[in-house]
C-alpha atoms as a PDB file:
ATOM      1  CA  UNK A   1       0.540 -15.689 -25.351  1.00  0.00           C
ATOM      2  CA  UNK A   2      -0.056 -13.059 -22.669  1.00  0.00           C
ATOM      3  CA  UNK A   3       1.807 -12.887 -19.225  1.00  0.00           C
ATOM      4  CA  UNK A   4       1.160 -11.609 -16.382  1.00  0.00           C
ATOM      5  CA  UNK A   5       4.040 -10.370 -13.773  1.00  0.00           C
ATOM      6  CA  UNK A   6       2.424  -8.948 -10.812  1.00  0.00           C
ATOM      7  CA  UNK A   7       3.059  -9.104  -6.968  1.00  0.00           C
ATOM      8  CA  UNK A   8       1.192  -8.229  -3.964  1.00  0.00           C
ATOM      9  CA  UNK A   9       2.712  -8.510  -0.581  1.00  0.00           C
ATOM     10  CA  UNK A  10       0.833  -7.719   3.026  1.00  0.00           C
ATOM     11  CA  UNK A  11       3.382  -7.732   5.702  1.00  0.00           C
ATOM     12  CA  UNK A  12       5.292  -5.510   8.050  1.00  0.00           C
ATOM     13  CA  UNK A  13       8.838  -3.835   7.698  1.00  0.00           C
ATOM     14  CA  UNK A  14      11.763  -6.175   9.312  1.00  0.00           C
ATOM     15  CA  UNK A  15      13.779  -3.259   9.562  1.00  0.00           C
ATOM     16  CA  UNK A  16      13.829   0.948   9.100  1.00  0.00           C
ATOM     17  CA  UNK A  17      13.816   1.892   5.480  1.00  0.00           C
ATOM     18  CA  UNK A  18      17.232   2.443   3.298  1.00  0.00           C
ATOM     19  CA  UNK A  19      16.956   5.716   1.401  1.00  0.00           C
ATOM     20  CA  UNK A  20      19.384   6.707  -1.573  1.00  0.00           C
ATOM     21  CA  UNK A  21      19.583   8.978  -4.098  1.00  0.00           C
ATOM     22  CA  UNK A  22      20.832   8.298  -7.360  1.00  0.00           C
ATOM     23  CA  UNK A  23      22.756  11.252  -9.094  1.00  0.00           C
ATOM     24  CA  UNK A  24      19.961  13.068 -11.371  1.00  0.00           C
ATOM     25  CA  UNK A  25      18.226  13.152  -7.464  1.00  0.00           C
ATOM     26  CA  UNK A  26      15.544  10.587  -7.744  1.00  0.00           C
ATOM     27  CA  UNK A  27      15.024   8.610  -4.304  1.00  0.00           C
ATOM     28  CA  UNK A  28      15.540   5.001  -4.023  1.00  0.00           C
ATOM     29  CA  UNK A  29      14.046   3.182  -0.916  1.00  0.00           C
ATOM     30  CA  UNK A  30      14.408  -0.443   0.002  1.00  0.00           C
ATOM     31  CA  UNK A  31      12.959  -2.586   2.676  1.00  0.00           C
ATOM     32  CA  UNK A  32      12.445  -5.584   3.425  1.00  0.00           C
ATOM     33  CA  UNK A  33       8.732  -7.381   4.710  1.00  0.00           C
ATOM     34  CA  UNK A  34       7.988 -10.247   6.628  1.00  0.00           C
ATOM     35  CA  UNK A  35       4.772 -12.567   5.548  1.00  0.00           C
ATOM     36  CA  UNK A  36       3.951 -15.159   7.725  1.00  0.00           C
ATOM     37  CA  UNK A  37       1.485 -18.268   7.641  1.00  0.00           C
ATOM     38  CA  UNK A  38       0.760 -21.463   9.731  1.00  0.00           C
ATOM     39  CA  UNK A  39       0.593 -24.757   8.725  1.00  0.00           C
ATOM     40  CA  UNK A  40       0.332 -27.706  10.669  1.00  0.00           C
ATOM     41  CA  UNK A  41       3.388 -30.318  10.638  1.00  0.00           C
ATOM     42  CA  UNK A  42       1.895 -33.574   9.742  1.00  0.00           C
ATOM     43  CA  UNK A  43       4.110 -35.905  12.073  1.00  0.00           C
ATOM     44  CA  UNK A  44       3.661 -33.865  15.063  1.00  0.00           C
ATOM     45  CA  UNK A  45       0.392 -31.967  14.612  1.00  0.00           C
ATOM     46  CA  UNK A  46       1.670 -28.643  15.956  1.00  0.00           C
ATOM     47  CA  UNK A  47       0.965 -25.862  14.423  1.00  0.00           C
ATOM     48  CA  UNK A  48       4.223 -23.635  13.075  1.00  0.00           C
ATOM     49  CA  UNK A  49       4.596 -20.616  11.858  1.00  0.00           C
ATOM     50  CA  UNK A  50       6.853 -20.204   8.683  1.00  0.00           C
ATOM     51  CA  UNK A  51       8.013 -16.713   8.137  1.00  0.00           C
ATOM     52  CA  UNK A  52       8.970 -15.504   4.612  1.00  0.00           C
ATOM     53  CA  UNK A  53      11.429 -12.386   3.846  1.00  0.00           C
ATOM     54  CA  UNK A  54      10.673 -10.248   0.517  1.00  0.00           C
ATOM     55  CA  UNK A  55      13.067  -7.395  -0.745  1.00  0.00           C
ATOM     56  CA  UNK A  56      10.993  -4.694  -2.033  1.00  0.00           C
ATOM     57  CA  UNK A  57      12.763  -1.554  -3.564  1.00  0.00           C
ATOM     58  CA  UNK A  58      10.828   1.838  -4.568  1.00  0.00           C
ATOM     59  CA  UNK A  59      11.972   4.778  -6.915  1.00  0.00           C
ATOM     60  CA  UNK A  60      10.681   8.211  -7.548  1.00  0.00           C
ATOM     61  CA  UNK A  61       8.051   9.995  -5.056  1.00  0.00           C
ATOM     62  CA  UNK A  62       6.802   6.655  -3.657  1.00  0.00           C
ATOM     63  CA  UNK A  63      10.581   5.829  -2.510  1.00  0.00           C
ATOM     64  CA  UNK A  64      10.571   9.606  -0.597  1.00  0.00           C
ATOM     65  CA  UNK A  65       6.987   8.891   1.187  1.00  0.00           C
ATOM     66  CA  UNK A  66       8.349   4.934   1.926  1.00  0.00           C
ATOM     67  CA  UNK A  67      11.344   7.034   3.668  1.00  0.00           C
ATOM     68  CA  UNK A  68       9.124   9.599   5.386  1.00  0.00           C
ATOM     69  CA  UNK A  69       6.480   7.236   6.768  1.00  0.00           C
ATOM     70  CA  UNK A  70       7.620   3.882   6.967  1.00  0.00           C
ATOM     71  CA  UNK A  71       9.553   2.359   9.928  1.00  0.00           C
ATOM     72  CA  UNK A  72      10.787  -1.330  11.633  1.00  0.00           C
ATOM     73  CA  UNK A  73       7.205  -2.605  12.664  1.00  0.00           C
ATOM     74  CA  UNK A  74       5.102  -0.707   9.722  1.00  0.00           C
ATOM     75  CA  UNK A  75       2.317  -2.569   8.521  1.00  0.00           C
ATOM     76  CA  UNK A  76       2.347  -2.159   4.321  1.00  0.00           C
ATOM     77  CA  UNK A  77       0.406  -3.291   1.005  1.00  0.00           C
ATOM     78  CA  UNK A  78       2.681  -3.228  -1.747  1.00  0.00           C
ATOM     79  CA  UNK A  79       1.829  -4.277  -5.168  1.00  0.00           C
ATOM     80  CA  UNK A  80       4.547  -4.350  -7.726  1.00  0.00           C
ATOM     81  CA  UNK A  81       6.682  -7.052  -9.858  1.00  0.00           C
ATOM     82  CA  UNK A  82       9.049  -9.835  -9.931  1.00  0.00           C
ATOM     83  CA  UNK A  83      12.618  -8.493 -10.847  1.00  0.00           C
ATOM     84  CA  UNK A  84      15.618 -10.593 -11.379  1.00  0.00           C
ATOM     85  CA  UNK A  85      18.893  -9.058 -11.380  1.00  0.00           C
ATOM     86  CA  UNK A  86      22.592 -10.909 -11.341  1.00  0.00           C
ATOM     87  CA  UNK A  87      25.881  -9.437  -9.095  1.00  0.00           C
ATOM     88  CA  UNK A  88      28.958 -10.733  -8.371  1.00  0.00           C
ATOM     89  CA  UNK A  89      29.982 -11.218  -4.730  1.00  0.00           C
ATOM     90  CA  UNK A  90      32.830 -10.436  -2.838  1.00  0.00           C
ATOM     91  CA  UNK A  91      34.412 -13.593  -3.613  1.00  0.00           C
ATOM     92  CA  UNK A  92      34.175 -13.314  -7.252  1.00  0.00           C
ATOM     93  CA  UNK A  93      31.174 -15.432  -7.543  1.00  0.00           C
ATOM     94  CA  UNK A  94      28.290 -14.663 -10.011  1.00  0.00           C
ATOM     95  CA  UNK A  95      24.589 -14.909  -8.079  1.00  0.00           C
ATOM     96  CA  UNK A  96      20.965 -14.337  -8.819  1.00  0.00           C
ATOM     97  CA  UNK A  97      18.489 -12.260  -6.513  1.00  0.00           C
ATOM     98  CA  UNK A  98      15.131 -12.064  -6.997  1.00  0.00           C
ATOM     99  CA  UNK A  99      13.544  -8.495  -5.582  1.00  0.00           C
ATOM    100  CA  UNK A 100       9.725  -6.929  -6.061  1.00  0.00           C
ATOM    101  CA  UNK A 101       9.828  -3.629  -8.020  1.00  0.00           C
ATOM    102  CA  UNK A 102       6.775  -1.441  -6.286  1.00  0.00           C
ATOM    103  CA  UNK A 103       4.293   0.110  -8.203  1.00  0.00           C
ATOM    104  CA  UNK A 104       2.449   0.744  -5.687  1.00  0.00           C
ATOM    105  CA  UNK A 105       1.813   0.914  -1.933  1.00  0.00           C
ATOM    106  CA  UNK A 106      -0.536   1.244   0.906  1.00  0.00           C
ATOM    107  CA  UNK A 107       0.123   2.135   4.694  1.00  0.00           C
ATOM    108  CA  UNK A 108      -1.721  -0.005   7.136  1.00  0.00           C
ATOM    109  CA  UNK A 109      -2.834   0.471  10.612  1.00  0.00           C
ATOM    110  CA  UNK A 110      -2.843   3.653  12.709  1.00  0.00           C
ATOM    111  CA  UNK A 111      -1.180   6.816  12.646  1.00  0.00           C
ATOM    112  CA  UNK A 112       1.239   6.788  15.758  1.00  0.00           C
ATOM    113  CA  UNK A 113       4.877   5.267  15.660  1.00  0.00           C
ATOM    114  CA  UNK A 114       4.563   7.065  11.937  1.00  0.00           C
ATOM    115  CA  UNK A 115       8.066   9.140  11.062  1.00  0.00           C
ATOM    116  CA  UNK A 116       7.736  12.682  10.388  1.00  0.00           C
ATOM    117  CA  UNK A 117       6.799  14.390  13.533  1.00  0.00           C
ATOM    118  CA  UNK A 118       4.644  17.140  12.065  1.00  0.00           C
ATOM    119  CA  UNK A 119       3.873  18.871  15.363  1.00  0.00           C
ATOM    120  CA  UNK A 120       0.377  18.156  14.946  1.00  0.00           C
ATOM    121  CA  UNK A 121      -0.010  15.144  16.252  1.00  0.00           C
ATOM    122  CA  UNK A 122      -2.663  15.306  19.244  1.00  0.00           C
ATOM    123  CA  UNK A 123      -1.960  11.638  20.255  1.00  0.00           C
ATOM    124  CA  UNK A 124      -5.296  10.899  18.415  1.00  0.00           C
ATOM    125  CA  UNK A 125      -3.967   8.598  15.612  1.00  0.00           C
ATOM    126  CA  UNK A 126      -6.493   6.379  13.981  1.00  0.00           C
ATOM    127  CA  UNK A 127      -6.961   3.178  16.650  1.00  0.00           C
ATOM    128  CA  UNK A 128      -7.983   5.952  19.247  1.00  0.00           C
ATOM    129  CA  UNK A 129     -12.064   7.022  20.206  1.00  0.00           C
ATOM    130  CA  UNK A 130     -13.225  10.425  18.496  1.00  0.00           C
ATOM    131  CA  UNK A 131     -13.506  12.754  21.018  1.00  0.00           C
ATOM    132  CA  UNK A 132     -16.596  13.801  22.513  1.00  0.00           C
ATOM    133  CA  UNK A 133     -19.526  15.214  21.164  1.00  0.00           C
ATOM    134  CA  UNK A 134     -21.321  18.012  23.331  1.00  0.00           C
ATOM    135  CA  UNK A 135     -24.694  16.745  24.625  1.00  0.00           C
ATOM    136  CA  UNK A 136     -26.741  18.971  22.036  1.00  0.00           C
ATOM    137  CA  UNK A 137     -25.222  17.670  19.337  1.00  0.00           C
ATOM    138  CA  UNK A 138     -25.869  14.536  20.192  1.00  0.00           C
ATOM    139  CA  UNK A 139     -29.578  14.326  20.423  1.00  0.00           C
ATOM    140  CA  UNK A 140     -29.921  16.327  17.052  1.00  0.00           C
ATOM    141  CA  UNK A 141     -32.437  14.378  14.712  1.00  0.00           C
ATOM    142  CA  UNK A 142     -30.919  13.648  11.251  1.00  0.00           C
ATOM    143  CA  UNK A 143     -31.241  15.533   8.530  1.00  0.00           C
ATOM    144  CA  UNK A 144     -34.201  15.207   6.202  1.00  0.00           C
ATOM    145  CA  UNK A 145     -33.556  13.129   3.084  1.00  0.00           C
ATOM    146  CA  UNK A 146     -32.587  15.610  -0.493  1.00  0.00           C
ATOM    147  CA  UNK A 147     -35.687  15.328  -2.630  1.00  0.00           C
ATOM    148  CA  UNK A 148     -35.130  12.989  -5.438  1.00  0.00           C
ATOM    149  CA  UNK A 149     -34.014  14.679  -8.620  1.00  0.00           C
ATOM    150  CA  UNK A 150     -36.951  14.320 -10.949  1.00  0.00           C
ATOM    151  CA  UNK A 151     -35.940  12.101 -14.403  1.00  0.00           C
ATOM    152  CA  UNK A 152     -34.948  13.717 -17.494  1.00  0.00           C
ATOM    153  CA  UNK A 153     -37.448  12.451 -20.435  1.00  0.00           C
ATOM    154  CA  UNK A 154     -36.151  10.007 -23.163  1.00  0.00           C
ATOM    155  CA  UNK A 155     -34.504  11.209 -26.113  1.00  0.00           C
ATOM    156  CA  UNK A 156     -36.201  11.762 -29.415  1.00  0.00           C
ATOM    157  CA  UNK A 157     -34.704  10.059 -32.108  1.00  0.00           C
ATOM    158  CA  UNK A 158     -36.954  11.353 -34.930  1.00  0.00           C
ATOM    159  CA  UNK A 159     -35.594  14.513 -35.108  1.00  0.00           C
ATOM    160  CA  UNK A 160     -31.754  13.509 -34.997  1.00  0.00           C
ATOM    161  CA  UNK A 161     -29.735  13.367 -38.709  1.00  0.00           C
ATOM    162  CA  UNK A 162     -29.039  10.307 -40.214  1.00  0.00           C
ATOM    163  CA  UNK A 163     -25.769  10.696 -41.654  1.00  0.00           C
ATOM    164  CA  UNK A 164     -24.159   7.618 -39.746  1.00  0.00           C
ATOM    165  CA  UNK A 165     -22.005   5.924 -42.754  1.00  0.00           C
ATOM    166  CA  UNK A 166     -22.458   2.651 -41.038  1.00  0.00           C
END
């Protein structure tokens, strides 16, 4: 029987990420996301808002752009898988954690509060109005539609060899 492990997770960063590198010098970046949804408590009829924490970690080139780009507050997609893994606390006692292993991940929202000041940045991130157009560009008519390629003919199949062993 086939299974199915996957994991996808729209929320936004709880805190900044935690980078690490492992010895051979592959990053490791983990962070944590907040989901949210409302349900209404049937005694009272309020609405409430019920927040869920996820632990997400990242390895390889996605944990270096997670660490470059990501901050407390980021919006994210991250699609991945359920990973259970068993430590030993402080105390001696053996526990179970449950994390999401990204495979992969999508920034959300705008450019600005983005790390990585690139010097670039005109203040115009993605949320902001494109600048303006000069008047004569504006009144230009649009262009005239390509001409439609013309269709190739059928093939002929008489002429083709018939050595198909099937």
């Amino acid at each position: 029987m086939a299974s199915v492990n996957k994991v996808i997770i729209v929320g936004n960063l709880g805190r900044d990420p935690e980078i690490r590198y492992m010895p051979s010098g592959d990053a490791i970046a983990n962070i944590a996301v907040a989901t949210s949804y409302k349900s209404k408590d049937k005694n009272t009829g309020e609405q409430k808002e019920l927040t869920e924490w996820h632990r997400i970690s990242f390895f390889g080139r996605l944990a270096e752009i997670v660490g470059q780009y990501l901050k407390k507050g980021s919006s994210v997609y991250v699609e991945g898988r359920l990973q259970t893994r068993k430590y030993t606390d402080k105390d001696g006692v053996e526990k179970y954690a449950t994390d999401i292993v990204a495979e992969n991940m999508q920034m959300l929202g705008g450019r600005q509060g983005m790390g990585g000041d690139s010097g670039m940045d005109d203040g115009s991130g993605y949320d902001s109005a494109p600048p303006s157009r000069p008047q004569a560009q504006q009144r230009q008519a649009p262009p005239a539609p390509a001409a439609r390629p013309q269709p190739k003919p059928a093939p002929n199949f008489s002429d083709m060899d018939d050595d198909i062993p099937f």
